[in-house]
N, C-alpha and C. Protein backbone atom coordinates (compact mmCIF):
# COMPACT_ATOMS: atom_id res chain seq x y z
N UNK A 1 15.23 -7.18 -1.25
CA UNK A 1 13.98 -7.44 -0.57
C UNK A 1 13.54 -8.86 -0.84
N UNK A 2 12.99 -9.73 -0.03
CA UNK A 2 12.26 -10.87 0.06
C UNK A 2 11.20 -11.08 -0.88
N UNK A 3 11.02 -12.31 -1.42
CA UNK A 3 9.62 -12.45 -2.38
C UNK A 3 9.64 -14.02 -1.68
N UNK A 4 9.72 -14.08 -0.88
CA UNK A 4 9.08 -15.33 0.25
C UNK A 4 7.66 -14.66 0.41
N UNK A 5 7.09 -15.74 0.45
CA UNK A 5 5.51 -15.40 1.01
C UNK A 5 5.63 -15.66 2.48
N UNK A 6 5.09 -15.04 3.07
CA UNK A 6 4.33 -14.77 4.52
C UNK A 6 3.61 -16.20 4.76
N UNK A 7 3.84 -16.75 6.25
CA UNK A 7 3.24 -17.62 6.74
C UNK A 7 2.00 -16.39 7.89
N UNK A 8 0.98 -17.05 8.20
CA UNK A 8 0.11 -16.10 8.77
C UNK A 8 0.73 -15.96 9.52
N UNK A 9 1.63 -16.48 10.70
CA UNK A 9 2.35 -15.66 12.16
C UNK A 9 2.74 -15.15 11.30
N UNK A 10 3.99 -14.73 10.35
CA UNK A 10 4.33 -13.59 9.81
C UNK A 10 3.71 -12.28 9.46
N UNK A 11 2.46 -12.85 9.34
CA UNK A 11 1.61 -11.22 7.98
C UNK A 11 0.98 -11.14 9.35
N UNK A 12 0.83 -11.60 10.71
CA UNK A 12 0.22 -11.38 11.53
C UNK A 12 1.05 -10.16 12.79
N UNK A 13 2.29 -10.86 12.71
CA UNK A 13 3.49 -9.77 13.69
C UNK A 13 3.41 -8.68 12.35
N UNK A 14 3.87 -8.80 11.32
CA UNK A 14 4.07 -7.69 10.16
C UNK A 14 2.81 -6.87 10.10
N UNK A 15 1.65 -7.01 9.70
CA UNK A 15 0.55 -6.09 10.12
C UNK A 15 0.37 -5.12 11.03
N UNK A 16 1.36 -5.78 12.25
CA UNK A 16 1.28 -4.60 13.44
C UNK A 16 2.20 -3.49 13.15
N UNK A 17 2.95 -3.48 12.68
CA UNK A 17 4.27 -2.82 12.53
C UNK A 17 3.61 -1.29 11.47
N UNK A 18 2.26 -1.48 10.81
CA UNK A 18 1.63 -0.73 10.08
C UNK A 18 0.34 0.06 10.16
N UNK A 19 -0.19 0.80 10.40
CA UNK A 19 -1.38 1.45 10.61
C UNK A 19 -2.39 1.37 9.45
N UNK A 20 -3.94 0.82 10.00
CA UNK A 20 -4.72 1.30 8.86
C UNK A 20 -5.09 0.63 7.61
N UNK A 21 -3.75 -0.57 7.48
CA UNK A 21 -3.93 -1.61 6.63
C UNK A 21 -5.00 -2.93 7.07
N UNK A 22 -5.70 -2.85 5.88
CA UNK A 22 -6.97 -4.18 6.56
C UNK A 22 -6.02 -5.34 5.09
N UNK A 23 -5.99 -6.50 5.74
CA UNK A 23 -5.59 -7.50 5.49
C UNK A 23 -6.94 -8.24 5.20
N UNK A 24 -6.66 -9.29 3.72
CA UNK A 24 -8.09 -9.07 2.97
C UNK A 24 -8.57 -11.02 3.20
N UNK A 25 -9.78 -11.40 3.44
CA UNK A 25 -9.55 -12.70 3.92
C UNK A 25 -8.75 -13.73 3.35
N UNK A 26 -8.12 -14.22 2.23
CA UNK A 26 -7.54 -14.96 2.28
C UNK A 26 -5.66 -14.76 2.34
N UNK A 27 -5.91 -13.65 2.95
CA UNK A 27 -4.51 -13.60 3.36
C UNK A 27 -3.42 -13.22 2.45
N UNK A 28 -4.06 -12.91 0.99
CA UNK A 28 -2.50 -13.18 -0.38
C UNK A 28 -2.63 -11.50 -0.33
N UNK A 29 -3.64 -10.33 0.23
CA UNK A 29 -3.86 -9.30 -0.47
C UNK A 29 -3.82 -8.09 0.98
N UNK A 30 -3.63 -7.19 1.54
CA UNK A 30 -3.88 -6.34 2.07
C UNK A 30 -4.09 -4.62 0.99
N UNK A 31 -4.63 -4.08 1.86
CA UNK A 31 -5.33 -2.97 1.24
C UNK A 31 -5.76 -1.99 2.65
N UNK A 32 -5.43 -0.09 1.68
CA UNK A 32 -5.91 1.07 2.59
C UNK A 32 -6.45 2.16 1.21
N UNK A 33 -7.29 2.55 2.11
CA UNK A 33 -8.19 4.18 1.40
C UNK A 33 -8.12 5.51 1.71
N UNK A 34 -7.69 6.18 0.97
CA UNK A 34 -8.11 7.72 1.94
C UNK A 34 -8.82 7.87 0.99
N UNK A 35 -9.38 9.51 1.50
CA UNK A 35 -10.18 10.21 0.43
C UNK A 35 -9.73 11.63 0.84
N UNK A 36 -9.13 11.72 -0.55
CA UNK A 36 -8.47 13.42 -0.85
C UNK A 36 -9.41 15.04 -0.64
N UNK A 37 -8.98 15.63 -0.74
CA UNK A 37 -9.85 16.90 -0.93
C UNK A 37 -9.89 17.50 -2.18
N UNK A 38 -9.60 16.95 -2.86
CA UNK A 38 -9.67 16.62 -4.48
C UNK A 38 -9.34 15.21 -5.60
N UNK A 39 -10.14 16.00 -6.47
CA UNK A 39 -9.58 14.23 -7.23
C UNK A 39 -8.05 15.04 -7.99
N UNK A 40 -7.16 16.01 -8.09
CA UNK A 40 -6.44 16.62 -8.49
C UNK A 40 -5.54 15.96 -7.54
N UNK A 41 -5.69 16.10 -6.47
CA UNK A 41 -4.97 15.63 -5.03
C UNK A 41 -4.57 13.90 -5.09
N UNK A 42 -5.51 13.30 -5.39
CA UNK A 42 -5.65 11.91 -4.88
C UNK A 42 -4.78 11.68 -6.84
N UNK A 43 -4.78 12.12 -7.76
CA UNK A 43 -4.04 11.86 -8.86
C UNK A 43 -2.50 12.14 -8.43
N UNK A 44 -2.23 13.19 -8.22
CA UNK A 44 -0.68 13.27 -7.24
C UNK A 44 -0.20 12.36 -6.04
N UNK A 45 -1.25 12.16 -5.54
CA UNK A 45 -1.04 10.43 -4.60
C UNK A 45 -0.30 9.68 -5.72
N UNK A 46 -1.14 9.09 -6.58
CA UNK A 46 -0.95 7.73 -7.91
C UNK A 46 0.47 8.37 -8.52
N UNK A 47 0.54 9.29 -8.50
CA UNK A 47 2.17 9.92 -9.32
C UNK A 47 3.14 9.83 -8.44
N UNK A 48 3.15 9.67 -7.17
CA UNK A 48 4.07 9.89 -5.98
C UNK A 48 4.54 8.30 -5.79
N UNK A 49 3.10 7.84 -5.00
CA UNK A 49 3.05 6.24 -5.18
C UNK A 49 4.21 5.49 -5.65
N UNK A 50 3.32 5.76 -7.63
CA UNK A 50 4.00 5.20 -8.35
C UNK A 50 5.80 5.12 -8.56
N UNK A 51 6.62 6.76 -8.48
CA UNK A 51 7.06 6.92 -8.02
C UNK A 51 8.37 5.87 -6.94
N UNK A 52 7.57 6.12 -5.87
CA UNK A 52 8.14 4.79 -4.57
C UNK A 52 8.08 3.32 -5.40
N UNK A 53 7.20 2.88 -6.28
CA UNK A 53 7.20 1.61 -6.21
C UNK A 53 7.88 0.86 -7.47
N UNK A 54 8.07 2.26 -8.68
CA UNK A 54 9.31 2.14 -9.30
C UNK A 54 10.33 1.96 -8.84
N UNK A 55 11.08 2.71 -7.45
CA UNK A 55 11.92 2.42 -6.99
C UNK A 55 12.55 1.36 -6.34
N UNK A 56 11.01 0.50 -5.20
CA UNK A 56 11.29 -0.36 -5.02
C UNK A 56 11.27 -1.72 -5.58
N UNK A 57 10.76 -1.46 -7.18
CA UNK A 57 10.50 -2.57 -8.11
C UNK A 57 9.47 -3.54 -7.97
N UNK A 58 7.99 -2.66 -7.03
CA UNK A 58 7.17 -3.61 -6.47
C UNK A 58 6.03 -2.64 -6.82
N UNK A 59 5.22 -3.25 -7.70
CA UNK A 59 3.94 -2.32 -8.18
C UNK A 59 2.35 -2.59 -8.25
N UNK A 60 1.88 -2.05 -7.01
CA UNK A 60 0.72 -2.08 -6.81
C UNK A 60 -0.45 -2.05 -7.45
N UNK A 61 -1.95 -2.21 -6.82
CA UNK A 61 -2.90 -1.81 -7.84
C UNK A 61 -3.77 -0.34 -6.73
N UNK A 62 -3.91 -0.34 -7.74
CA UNK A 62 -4.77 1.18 -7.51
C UNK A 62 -6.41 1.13 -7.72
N UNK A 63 -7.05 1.79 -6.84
CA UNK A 63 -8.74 2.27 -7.70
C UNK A 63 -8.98 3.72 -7.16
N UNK A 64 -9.22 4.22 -8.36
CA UNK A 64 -9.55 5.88 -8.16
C UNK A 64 -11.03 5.71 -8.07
N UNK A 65 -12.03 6.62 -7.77
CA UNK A 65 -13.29 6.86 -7.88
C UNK A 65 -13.44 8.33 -6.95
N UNK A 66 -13.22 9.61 -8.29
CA UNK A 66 -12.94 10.53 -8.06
C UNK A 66 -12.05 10.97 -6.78
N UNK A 67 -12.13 11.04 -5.84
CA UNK A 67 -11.55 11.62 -4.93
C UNK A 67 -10.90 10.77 -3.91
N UNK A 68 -11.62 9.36 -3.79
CA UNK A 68 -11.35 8.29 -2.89
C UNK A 68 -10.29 7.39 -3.62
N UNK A 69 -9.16 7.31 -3.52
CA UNK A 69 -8.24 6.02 -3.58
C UNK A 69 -7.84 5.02 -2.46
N UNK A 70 -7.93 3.48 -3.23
CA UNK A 70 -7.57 2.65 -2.81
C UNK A 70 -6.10 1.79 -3.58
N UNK A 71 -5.38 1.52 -2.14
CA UNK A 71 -4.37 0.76 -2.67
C UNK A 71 -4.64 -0.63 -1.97
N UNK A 72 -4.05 -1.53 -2.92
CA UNK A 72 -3.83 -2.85 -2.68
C UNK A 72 -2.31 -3.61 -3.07
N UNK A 73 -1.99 -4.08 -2.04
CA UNK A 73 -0.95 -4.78 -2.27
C UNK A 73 -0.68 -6.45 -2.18
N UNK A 74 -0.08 -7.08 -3.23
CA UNK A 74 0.32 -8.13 -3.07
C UNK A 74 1.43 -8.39 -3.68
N UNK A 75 2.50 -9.22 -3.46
CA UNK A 75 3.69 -9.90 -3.83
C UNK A 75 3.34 -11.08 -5.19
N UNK A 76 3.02 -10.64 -6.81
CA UNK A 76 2.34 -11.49 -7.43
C UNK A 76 3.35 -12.90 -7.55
N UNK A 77 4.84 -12.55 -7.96
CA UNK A 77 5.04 -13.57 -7.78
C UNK A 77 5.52 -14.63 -6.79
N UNK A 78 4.86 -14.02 -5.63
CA UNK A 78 5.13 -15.45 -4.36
C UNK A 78 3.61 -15.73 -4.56
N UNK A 79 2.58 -14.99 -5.08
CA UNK A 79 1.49 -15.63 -4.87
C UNK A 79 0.75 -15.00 -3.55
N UNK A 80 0.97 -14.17 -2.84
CA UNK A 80 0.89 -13.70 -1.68
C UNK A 80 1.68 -12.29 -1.14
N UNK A 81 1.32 -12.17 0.08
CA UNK A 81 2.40 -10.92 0.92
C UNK A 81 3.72 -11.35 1.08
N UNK A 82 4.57 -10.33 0.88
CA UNK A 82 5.99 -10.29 1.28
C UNK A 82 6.56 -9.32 1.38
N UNK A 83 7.60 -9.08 2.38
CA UNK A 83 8.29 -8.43 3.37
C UNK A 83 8.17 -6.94 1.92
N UNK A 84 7.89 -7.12 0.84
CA UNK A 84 8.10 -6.01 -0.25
C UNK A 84 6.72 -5.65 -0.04
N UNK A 85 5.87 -6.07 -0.04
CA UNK A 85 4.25 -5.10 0.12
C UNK A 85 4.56 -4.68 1.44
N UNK A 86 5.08 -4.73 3.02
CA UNK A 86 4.80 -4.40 3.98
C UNK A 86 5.99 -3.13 3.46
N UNK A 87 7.16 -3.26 3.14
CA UNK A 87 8.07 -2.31 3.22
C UNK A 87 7.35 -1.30 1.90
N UNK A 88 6.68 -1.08 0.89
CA UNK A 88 5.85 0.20 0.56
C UNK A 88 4.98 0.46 1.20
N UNK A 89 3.89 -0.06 2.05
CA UNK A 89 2.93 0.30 3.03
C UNK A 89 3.47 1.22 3.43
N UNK A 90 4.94 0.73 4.03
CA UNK A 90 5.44 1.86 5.02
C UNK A 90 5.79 2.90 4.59
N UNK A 91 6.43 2.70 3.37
CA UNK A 91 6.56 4.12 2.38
C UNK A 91 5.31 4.97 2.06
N UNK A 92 4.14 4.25 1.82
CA UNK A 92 3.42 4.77 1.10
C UNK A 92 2.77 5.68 2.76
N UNK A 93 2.84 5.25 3.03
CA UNK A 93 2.06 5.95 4.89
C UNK A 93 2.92 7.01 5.37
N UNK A 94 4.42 6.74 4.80
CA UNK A 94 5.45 8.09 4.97
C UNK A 94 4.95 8.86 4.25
N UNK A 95 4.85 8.63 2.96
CA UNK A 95 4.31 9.83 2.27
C UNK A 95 2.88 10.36 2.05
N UNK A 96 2.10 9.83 2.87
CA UNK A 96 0.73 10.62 3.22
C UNK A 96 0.84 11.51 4.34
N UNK A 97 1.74 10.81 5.52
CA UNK A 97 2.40 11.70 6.60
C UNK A 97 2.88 12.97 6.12
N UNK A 98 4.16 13.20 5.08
CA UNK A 98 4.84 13.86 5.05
C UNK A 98 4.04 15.18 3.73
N UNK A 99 3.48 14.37 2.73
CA UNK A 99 2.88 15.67 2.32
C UNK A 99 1.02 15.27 2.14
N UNK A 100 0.31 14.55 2.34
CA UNK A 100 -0.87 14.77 1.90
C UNK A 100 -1.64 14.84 3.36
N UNK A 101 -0.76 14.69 4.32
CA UNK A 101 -1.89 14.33 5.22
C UNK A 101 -2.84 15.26 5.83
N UNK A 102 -2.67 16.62 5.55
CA UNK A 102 -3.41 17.82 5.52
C UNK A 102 -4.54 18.19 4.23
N UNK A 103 -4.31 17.37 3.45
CA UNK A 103 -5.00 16.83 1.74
C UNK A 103 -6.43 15.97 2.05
N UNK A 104 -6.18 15.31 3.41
CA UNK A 104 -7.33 14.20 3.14
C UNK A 104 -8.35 14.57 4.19
């Protein structure tokens, strides 16, 4: 996977390719929220997550506040987005699809 940073036409075509992600103003950070039907629920999110991003060797930040999680992603060492935060987005949106999305 890439640790090039994103020129804005890039994080701009790449954004589309993803649902739901708000891209944060200066461009180094994008970020999404659900809110679970438990905070039991939204802790098995953070275990799953985590999970994917062991795998892909790219590790996000998280904020719990009981039931509502937020993820944020950035590429720390380009300093910015790269093709590795858009490719867990996509993971991480597979796996709200595939098991929580009846959860939130």
């Amino acid at each position: 996977m890439s640790t090039q940073k994103f020129n804005s036409h890039q994080i701009t075509q790449a954004m589309q390719s993803i649902k739901g992600w708000a891209l944060e103003p200066d461009e180094a950070f994008m970020n999404k929220q659900w809110q679970f039907d438990s905070f039991k629920t939204a802790m098995e999110f953070i275990a799953k997550v985590a999970e994917i991003a062991e795998h892909q060797n790219h590790h996000p930040e998280f904020l719990s506040v009981y039931r509502k999680m937020r993820v944020r992603l950035s590429t720390h060492d380009a300093s910015g987005l790269t093709q590795k935060d858009f490719d867990l987005a996509a993971a991480i949106d597979g796996l709200i699809e595939s098991q929580f999305n009846h959860r939130i």
